[in-house]
Protein backbone atom coordinates (compact mmCIF):
# COMPACT_ATOMS: atom_id res chain seq x y z
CA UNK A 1 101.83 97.41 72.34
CA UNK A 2 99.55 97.20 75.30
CA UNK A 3 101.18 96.94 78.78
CA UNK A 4 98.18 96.94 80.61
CA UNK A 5 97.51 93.10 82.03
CA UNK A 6 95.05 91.20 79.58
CA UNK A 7 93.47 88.16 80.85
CA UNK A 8 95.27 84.35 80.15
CA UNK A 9 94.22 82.24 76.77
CA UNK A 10 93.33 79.07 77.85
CA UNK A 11 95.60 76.28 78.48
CA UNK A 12 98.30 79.30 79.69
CA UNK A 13 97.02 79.26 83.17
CA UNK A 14 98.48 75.47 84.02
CA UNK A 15 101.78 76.29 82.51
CA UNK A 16 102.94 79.49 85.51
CA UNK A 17 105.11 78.43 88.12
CA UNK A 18 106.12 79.69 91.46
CA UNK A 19 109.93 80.78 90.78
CA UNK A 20 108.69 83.11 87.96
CA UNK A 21 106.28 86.27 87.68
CA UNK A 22 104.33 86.51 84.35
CA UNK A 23 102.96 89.29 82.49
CA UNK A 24 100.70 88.52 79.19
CA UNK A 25 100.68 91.35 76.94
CA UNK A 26 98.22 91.57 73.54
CA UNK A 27 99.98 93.37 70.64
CA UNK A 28 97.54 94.46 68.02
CA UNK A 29 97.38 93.53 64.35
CA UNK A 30 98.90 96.46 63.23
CA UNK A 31 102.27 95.57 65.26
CA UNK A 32 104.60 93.92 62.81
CA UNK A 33 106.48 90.68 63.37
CA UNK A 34 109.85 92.80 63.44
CA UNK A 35 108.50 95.48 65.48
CA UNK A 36 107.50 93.05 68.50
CA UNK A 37 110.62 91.19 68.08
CA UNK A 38 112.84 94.39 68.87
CA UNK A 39 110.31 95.47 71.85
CA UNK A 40 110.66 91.87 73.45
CA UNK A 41 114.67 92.39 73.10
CA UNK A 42 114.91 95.39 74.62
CA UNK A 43 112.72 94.19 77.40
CA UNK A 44 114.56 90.83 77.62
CA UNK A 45 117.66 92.74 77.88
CA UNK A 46 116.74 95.80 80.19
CA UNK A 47 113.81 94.37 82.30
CA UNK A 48 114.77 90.83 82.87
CA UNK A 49 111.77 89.22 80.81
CA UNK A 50 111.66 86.02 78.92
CA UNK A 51 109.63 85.00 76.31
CA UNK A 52 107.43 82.43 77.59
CA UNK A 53 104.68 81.50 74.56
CA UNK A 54 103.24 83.48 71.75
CA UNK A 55 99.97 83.22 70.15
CA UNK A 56 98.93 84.26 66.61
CA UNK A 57 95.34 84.89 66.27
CA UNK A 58 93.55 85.10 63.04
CA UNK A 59 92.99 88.82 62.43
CA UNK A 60 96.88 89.31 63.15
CA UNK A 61 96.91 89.99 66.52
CA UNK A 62 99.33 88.50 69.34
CA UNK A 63 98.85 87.16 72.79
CA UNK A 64 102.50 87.22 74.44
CA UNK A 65 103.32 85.67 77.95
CA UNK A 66 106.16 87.15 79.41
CA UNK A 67 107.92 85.80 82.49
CA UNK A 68 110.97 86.66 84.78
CA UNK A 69 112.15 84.84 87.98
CA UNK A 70 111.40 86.49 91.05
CA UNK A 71 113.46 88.76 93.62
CA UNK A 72 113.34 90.45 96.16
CA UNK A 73 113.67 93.64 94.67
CA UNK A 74 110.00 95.54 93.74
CA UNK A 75 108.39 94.03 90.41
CA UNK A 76 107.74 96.39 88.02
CA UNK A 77 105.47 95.36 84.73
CA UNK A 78 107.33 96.12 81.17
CA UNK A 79 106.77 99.56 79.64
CA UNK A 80 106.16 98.44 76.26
């Protein structure tokens, strides 16, 4: 999975509010549905983040928007 920041599909932009940070992630096609699901656990459950929406693209890829509700403490992104 890539961690690095990917830009926003549209209509994802309107959705981000100010209580919450948001990181969108693109997991190629070769990422299975099983495999994501246990990477998005472990960073649910270690870093904080929340699924926010998924995207399924045609060729198999995923867009993923992650989001977590911000402190004061430094924000780190998720080392997926």
């Amino acid at each position: 999975m890539s961690s690095r920041r990917t830009k926003m599909p549209p209509g994802w932009e309107g959705d981000q509010n100010d209580d919450y940070e948001y990181v969108p992630l693109r997991l190629p096609p070769d990422v299975t549905r099983v495999t994501a699901s246990m990477r998005l656990a472990i960073q649910a459950e270690f870093g904080g983040w929340e699924l926010s929406r998924v995207r399924l693209y045609t060729d198999g890829s995923r867009r993923v928007l992650l989001k977590r509700r911000k402190s004061a403490a430094p924000a780190t992104e998720p080392a997926l």
